[in-house]
C-alpha atoms as a PDB file:
ATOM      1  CA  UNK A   1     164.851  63.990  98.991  1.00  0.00           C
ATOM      2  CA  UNK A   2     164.008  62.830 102.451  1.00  0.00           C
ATOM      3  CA  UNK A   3     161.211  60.175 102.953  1.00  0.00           C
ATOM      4  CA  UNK A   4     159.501  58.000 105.456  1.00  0.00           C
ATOM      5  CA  UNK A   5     157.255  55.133 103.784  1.00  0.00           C
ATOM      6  CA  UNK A   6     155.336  52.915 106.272  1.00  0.00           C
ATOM      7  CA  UNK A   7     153.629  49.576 105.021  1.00  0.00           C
ATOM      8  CA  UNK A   8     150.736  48.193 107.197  1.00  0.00           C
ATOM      9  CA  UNK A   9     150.994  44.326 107.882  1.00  0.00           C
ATOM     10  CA  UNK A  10     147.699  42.923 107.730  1.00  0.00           C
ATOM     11  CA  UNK A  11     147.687  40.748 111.534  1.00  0.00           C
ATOM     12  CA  UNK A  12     149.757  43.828 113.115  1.00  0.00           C
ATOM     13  CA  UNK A  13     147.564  44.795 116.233  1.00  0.00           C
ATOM     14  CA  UNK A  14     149.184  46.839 118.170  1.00  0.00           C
ATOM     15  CA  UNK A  15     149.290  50.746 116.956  1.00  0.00           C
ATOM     16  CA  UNK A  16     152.896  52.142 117.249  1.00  0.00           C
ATOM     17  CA  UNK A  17     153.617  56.356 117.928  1.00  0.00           C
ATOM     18  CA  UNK A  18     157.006  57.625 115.754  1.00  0.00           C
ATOM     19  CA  UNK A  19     157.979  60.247 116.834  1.00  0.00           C
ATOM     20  CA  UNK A  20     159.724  62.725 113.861  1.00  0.00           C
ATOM     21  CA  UNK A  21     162.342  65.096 114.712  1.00  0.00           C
ATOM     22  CA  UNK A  22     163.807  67.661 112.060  1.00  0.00           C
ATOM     23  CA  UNK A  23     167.558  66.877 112.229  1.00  0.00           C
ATOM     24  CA  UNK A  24     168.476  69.741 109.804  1.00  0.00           C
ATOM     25  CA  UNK A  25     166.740  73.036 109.879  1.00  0.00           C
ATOM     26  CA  UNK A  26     168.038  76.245 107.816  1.00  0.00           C
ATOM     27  CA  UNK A  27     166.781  79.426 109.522  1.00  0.00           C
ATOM     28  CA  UNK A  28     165.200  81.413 106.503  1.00  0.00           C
ATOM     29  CA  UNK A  29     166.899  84.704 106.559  1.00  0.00           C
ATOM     30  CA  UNK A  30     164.026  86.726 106.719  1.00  0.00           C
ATOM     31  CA  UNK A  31     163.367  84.880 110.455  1.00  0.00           C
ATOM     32  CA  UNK A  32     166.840  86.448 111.293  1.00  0.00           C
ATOM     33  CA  UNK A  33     166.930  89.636 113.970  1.00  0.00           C
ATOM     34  CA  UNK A  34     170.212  90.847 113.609  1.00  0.00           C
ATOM     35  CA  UNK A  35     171.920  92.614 110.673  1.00  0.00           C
ATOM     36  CA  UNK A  36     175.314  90.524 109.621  1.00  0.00           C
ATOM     37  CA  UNK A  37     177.050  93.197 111.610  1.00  0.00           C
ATOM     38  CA  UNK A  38     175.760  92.623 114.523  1.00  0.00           C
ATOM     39  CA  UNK A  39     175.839  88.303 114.044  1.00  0.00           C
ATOM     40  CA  UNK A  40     179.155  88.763 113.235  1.00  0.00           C
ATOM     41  CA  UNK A  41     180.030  90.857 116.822  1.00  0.00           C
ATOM     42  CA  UNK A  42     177.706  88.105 118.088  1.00  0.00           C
ATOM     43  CA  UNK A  43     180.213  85.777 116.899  1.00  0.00           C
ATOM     44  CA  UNK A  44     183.081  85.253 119.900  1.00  0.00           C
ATOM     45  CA  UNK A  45     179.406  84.719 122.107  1.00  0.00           C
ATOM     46  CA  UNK A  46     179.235  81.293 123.076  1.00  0.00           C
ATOM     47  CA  UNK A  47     175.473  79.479 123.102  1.00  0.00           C
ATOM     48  CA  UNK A  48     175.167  75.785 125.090  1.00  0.00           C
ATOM     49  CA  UNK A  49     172.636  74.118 124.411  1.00  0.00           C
ATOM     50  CA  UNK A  50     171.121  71.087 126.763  1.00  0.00           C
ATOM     51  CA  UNK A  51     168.901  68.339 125.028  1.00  0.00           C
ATOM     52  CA  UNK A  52     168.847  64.519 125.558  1.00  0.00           C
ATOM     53  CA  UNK A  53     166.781  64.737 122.373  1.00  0.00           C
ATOM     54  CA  UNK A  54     170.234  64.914 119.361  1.00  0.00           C
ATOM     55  CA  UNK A  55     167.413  66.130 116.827  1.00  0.00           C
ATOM     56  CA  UNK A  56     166.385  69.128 118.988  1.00  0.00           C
ATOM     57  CA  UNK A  57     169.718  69.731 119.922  1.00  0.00           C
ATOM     58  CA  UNK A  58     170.514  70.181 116.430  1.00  0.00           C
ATOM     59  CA  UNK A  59     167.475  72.111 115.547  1.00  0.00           C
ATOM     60  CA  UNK A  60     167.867  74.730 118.433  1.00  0.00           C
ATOM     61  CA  UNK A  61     171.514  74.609 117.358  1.00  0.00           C
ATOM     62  CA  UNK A  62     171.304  75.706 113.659  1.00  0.00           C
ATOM     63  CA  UNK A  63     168.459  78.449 114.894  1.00  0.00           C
ATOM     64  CA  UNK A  64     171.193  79.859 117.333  1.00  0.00           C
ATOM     65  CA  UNK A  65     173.956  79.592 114.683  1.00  0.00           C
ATOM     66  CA  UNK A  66     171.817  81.504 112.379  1.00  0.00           C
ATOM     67  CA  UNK A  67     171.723  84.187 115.146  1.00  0.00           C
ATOM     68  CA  UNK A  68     175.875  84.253 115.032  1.00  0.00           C
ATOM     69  CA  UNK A  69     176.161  82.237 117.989  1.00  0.00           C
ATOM     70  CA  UNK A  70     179.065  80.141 118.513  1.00  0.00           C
ATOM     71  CA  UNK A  71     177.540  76.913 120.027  1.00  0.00           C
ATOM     72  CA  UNK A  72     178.268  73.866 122.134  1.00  0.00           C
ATOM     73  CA  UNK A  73     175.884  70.774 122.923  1.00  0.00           C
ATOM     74  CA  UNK A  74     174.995  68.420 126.426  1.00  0.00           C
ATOM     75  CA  UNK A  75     172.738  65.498 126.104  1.00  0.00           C
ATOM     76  CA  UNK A  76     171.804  66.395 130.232  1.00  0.00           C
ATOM     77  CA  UNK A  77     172.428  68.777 132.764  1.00  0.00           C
ATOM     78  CA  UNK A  78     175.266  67.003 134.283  1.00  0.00           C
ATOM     79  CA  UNK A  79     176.751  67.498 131.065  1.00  0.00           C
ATOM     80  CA  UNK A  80     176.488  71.079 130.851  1.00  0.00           C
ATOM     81  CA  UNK A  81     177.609  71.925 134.219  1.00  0.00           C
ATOM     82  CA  UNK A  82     180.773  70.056 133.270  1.00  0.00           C
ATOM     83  CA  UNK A  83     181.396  71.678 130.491  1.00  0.00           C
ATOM     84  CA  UNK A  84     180.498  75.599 132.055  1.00  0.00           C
ATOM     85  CA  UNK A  85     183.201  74.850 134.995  1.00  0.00           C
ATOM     86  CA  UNK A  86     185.754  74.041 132.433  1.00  0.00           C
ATOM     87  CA  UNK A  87     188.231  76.920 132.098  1.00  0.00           C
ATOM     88  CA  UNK A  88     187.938  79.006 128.868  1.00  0.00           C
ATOM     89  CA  UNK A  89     184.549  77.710 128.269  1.00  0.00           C
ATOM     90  CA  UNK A  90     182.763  81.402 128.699  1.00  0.00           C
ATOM     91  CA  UNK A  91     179.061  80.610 128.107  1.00  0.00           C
ATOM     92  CA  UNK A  92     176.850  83.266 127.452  1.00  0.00           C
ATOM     93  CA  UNK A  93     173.691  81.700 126.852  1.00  0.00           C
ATOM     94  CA  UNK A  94     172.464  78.130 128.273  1.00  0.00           C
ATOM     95  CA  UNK A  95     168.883  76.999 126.479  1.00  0.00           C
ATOM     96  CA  UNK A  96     168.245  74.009 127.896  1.00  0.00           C
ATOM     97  CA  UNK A  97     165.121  71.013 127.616  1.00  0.00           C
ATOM     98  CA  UNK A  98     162.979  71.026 131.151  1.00  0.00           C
ATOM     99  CA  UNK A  99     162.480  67.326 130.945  1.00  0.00           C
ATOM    100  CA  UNK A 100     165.324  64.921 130.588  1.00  0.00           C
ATOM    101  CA  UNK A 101     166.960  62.061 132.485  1.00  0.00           C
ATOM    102  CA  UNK A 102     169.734  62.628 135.055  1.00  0.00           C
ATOM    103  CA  UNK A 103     169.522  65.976 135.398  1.00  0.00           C
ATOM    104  CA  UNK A 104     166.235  68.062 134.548  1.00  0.00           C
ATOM    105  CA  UNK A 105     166.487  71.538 133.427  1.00  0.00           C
ATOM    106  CA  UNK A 106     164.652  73.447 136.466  1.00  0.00           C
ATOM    107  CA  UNK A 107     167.537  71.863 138.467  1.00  0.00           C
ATOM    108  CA  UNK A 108     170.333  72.596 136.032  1.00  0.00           C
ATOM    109  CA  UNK A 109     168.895  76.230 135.991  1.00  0.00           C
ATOM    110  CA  UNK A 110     169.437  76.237 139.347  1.00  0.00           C
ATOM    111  CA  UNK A 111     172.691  74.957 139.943  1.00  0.00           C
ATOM    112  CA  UNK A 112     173.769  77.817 136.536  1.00  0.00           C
ATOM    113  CA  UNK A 113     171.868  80.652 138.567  1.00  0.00           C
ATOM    114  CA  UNK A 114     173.871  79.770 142.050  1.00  0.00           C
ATOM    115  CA  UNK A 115     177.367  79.425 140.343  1.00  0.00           C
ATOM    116  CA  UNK A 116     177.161  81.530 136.923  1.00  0.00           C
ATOM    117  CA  UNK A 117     174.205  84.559 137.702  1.00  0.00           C
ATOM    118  CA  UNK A 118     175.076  86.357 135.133  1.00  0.00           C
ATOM    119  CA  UNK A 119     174.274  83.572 132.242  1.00  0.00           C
ATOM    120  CA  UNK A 120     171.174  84.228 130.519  1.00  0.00           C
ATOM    121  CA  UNK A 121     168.265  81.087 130.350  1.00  0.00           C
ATOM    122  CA  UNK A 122     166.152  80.024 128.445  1.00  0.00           C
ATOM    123  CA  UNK A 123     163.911  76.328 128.759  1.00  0.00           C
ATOM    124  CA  UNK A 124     162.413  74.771 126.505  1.00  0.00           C
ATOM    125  CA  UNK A 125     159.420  71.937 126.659  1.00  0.00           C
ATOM    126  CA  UNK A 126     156.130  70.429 125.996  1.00  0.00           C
ATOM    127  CA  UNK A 127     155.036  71.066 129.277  1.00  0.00           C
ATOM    128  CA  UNK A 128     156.476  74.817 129.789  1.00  0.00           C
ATOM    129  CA  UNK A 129     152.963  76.017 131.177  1.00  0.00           C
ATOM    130  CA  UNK A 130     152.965  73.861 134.061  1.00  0.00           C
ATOM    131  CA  UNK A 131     156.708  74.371 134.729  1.00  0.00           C
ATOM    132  CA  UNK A 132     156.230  78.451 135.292  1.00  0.00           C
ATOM    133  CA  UNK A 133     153.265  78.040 137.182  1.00  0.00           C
ATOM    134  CA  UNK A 134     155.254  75.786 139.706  1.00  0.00           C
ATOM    135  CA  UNK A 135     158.166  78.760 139.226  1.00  0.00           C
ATOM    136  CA  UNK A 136     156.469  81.721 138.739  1.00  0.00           C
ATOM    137  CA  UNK A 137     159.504  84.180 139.863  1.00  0.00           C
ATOM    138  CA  UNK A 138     162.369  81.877 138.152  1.00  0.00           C
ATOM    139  CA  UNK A 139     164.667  83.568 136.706  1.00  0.00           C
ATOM    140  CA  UNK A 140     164.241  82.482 133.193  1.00  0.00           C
ATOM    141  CA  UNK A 141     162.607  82.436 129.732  1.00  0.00           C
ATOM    142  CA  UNK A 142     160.142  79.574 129.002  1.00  0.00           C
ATOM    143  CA  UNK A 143     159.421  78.625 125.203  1.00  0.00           C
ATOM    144  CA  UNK A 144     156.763  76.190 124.625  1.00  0.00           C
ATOM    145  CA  UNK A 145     157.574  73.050 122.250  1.00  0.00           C
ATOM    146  CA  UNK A 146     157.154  72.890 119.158  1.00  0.00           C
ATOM    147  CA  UNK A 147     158.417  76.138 118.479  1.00  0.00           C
ATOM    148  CA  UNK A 148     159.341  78.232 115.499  1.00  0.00           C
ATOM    149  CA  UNK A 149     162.870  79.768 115.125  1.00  0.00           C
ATOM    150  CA  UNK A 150     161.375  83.146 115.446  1.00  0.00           C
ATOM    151  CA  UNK A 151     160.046  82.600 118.912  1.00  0.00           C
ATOM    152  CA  UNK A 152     163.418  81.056 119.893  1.00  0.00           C
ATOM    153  CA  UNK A 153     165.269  84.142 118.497  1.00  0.00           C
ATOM    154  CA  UNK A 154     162.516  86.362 120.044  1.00  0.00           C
ATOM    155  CA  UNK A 155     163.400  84.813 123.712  1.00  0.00           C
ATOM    156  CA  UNK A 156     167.273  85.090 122.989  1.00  0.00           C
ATOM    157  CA  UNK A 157     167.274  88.592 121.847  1.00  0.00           C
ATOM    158  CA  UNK A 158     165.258  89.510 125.135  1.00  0.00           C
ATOM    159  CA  UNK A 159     167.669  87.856 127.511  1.00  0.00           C
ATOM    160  CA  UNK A 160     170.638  88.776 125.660  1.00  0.00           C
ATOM    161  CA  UNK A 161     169.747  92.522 126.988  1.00  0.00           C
ATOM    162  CA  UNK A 162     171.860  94.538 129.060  1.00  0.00           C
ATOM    163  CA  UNK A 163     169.576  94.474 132.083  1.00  0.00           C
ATOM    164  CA  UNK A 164     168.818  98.519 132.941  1.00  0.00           C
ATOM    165  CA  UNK A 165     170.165  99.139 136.509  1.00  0.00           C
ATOM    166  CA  UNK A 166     168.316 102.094 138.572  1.00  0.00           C
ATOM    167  CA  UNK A 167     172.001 103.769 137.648  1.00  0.00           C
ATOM    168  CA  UNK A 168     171.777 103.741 134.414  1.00  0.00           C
ATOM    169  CA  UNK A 169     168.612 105.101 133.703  1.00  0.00           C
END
């Protein structure tokens, strides 16, 4: 078992924030959407997911595993681009952090949208409700931090939706 214990000196003055991360997460089945038939054909798909944070890269990682995503990690956007212009790469889903250094996400969601349209988004943050009010008509899914698998699965199952053309309805 997994513990933190903290002592308290008795001249320390200066409070201190710790910030605790889950580095391992195991997606309860019954937070699953798909039936193993349909992880399994959602096995050759190909998730990348964009985090400076390795403990929520690892989090979102296992959630999308858990969907029967193949996936592939960037600490920044830079990162990910280089890795989505690399032949053979085929990424079908990019869930990315809004706020990170180098890169941020709004700008790496850019740069996707202009060279791969097709790729479904999703971002990610603490601060999502400010981000969509600043990009109202993005062409994206926000999920608000801390999140629960289910509302990460929720978002991927939504984008991961043929999109209906006026043809084929």
């Amino acid at each position: 078992m997994n513990h933190i214990s903290v002592e308290a000196l008795e001249r320390a003055v200066t409070p201190v924030a710790l910030p605790v991360y889950l580095s391992y997460y195991k997606v309860p089945a019954k937070l699953q959407f798909r039936s193993l038939r349909d992880r399994e054909a959602m096995s050759h798909k190909i998730s990348l997911v964009v985090d400076d944070e390795p403990s929520v890269r690892n989090f979102i990682r296992a959630v999308l595993q858990s969907d029967g995503f193949q996936t592939i990690e960037a600490e920044n956007g830079f990162q990910a681009l280089e890795l989505m212009r690399k032949p053979g790469t085929g990424v079908d889903l990019l869930v990315s952090d809004i706020r990170m250094p180098l890169m941020d996400g709004i700008t790496l969601a850019c740069s996707v949208r202009a060279e791969f349209p097709a790729i479904p988004l999703i971002l990610v943050s603490g601060h999502a409700e400010i981000e969509q009010v600043e990009h109202p008509d993005a062409d994206f899914e926000f999920v608000q931090k801390p999140f629960l698998p289910a509302t990460l699965l929720s978002k991927v199952k939504k984008v991961m939706r043929p999109k209906r053309t006026p043809s084929s309805e």
